[in-house]
Protein backbone atom coordinates (compact mmCIF):
# COMPACT_ATOMS: atom_id res chain seq x y z
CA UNK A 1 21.51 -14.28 33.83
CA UNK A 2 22.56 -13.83 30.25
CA UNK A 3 24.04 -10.32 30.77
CA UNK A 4 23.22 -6.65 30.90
CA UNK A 5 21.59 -3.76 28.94
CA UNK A 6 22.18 -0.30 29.76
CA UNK A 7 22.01 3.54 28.09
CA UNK A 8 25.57 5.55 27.70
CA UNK A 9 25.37 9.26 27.06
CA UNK A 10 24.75 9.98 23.00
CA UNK A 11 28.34 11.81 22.37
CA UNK A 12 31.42 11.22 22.05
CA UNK A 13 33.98 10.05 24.93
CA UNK A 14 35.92 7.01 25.74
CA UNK A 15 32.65 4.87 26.55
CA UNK A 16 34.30 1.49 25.57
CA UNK A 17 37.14 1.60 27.36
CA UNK A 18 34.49 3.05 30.29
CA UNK A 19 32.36 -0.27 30.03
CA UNK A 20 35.51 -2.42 29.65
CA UNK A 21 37.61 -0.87 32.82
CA UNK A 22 35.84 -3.40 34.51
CA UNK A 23 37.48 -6.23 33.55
CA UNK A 24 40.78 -7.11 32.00
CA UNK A 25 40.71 -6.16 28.91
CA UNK A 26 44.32 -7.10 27.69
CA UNK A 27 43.52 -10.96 28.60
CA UNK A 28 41.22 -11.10 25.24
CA UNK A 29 41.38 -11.39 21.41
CA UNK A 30 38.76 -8.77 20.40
CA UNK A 31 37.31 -9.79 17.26
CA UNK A 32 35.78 -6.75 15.85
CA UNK A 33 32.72 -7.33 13.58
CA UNK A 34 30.27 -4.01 12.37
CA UNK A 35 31.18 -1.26 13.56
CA UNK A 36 30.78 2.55 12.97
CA UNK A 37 33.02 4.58 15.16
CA UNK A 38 35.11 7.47 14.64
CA UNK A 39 37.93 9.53 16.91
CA UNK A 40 36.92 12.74 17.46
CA UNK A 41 39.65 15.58 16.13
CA UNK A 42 38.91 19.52 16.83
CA UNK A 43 35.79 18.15 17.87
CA UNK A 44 34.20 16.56 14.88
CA UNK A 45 34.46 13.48 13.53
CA UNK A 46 37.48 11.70 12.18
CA UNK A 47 39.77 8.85 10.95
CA UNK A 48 37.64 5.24 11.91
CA UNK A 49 38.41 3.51 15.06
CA UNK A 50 38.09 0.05 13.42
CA UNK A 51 38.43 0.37 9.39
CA UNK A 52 37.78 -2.77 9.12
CA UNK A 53 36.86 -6.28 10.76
CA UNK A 54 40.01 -7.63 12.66
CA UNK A 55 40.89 -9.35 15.60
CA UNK A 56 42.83 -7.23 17.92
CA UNK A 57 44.78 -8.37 20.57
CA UNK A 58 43.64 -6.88 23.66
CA UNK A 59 47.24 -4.54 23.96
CA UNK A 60 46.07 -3.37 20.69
CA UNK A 61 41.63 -2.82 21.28
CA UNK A 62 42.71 -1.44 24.98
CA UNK A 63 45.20 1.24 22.48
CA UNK A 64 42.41 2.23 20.66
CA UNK A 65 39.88 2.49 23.20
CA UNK A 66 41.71 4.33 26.26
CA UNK A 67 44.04 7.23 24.66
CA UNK A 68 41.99 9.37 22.66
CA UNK A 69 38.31 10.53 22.35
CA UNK A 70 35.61 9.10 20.02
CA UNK A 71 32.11 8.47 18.88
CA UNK A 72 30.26 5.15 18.58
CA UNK A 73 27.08 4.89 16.23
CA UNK A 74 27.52 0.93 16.39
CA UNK A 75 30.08 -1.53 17.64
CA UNK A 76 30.03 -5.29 17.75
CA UNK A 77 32.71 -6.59 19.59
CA UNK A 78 33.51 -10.67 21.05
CA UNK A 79 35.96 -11.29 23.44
CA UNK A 80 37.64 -14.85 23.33
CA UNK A 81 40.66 -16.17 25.54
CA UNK A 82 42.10 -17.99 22.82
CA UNK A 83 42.95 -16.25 19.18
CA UNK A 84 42.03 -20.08 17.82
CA UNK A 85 38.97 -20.00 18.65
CA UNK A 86 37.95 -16.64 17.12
CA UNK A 87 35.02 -17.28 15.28
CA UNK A 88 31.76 -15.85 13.78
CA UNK A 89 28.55 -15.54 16.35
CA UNK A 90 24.98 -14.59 15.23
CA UNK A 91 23.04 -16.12 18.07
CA UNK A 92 23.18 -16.78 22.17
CA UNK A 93 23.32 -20.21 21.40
CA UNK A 94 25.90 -19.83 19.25
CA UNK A 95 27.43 -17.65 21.74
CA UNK A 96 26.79 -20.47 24.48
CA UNK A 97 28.19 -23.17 22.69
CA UNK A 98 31.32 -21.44 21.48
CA UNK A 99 34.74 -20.10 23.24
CA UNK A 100 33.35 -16.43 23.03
CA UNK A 101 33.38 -15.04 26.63
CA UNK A 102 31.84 -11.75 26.13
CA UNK A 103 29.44 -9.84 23.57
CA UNK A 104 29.74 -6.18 23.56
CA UNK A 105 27.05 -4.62 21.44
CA UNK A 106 26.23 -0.98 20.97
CA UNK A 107 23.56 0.31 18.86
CA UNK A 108 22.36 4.16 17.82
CA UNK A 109 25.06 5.48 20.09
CA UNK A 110 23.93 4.89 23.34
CA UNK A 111 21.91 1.55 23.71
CA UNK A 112 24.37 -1.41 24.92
CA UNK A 113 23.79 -4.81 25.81
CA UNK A 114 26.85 -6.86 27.21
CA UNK A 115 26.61 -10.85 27.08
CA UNK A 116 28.81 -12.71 29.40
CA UNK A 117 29.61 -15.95 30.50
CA UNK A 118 31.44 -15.26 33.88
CA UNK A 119 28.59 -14.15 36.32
CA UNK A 120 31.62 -12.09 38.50
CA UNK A 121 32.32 -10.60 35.15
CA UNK A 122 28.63 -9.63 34.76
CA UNK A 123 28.73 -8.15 38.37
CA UNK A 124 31.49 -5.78 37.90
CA UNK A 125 30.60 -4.35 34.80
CA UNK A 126 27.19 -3.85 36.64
CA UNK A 127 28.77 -2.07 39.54
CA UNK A 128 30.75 -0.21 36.70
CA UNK A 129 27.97 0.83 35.16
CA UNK A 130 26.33 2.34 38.34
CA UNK A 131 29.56 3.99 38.84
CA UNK A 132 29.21 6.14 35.75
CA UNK A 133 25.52 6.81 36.14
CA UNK A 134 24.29 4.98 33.20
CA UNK A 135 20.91 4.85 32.30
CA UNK A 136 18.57 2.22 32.74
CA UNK A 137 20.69 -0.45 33.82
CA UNK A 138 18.92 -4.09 33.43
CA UNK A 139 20.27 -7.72 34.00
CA UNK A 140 19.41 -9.57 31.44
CA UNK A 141 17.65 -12.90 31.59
CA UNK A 142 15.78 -16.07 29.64
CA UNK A 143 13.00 -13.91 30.46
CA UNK A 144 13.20 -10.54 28.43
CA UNK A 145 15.86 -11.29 25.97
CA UNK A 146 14.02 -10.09 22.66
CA UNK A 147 17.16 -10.07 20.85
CA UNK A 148 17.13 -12.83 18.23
CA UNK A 149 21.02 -12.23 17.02
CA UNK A 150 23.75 -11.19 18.34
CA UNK A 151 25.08 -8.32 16.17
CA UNK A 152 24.33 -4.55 16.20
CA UNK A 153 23.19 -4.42 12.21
């Protein structure tokens, strides 16, 4: 199992920090890649959630995911244990052969895929998932995996 795919409502909310509850998010160094997301302000669109690509500590992604509303269009976010091993990742294999731990991709505002290494990690964003009544909710496998990288552009 190489993780999950799943459909979040297309508005705005505090979906990251929904898919993320799951684990612990403050354990990570977020390294934020392409990403379109705004906070939402008299409800309409605002200042950028991620200006530009950083690595956050998780104190600091958990900050800007959990207080205030926004809207994702894309996000490409990799989780790593270690802030020395942050590094680029365009491919699984890249992702399997790396210190990455997690691949958080969302795409048009409402498609996700999550890549993880930690099958228990993969299980409780599942059940997490189900908790919020996501939409089509699918492990993903060697088997239908048509993504070819690993980034939401």
């Amino acid at each position: 199992m190489r993780g999950l795919s799943f459909e979040i409502p297309n508005q705005h909310g505090r979906y990251l920090y929904e898919i993320l509850e799951a684990i612990d998010i403050r354990a990570y160094f977020w390294k934020s890649e392409a990403e379109e997301a705004y906070y939402i302000e008299n409800n309409q669109l605002d200042e950028a959630m991620f200006p530009q690509p950083y690595t956050y500590t998780g104190e600091e992604l958990y900050n800007r995911i959990s207080v205030k509303d926004y809207y994702v269009l894309f996000t490409d976010l990799k989780a790593f244990k270690d802030k020395l091993h942050v590094q680029d990742i365009a491919t699984y294999e890249e992702f399997l052969n790396c210190q990455c731990e997690i691949v958080l991709l969302i795409v048009d505002s409402a498609y996700v895929t999550i890549y993880v290494k930690d099958q228990h990690v993969t299980e409780r964003i599942y059940r997490k998932a189900v908790q919020n009544r996501y939409e089509n909710i699918v492990y993903i496998t060697d088997e239908n995996d048509l993504r070819t990288t690993l980034t939401s552009f």
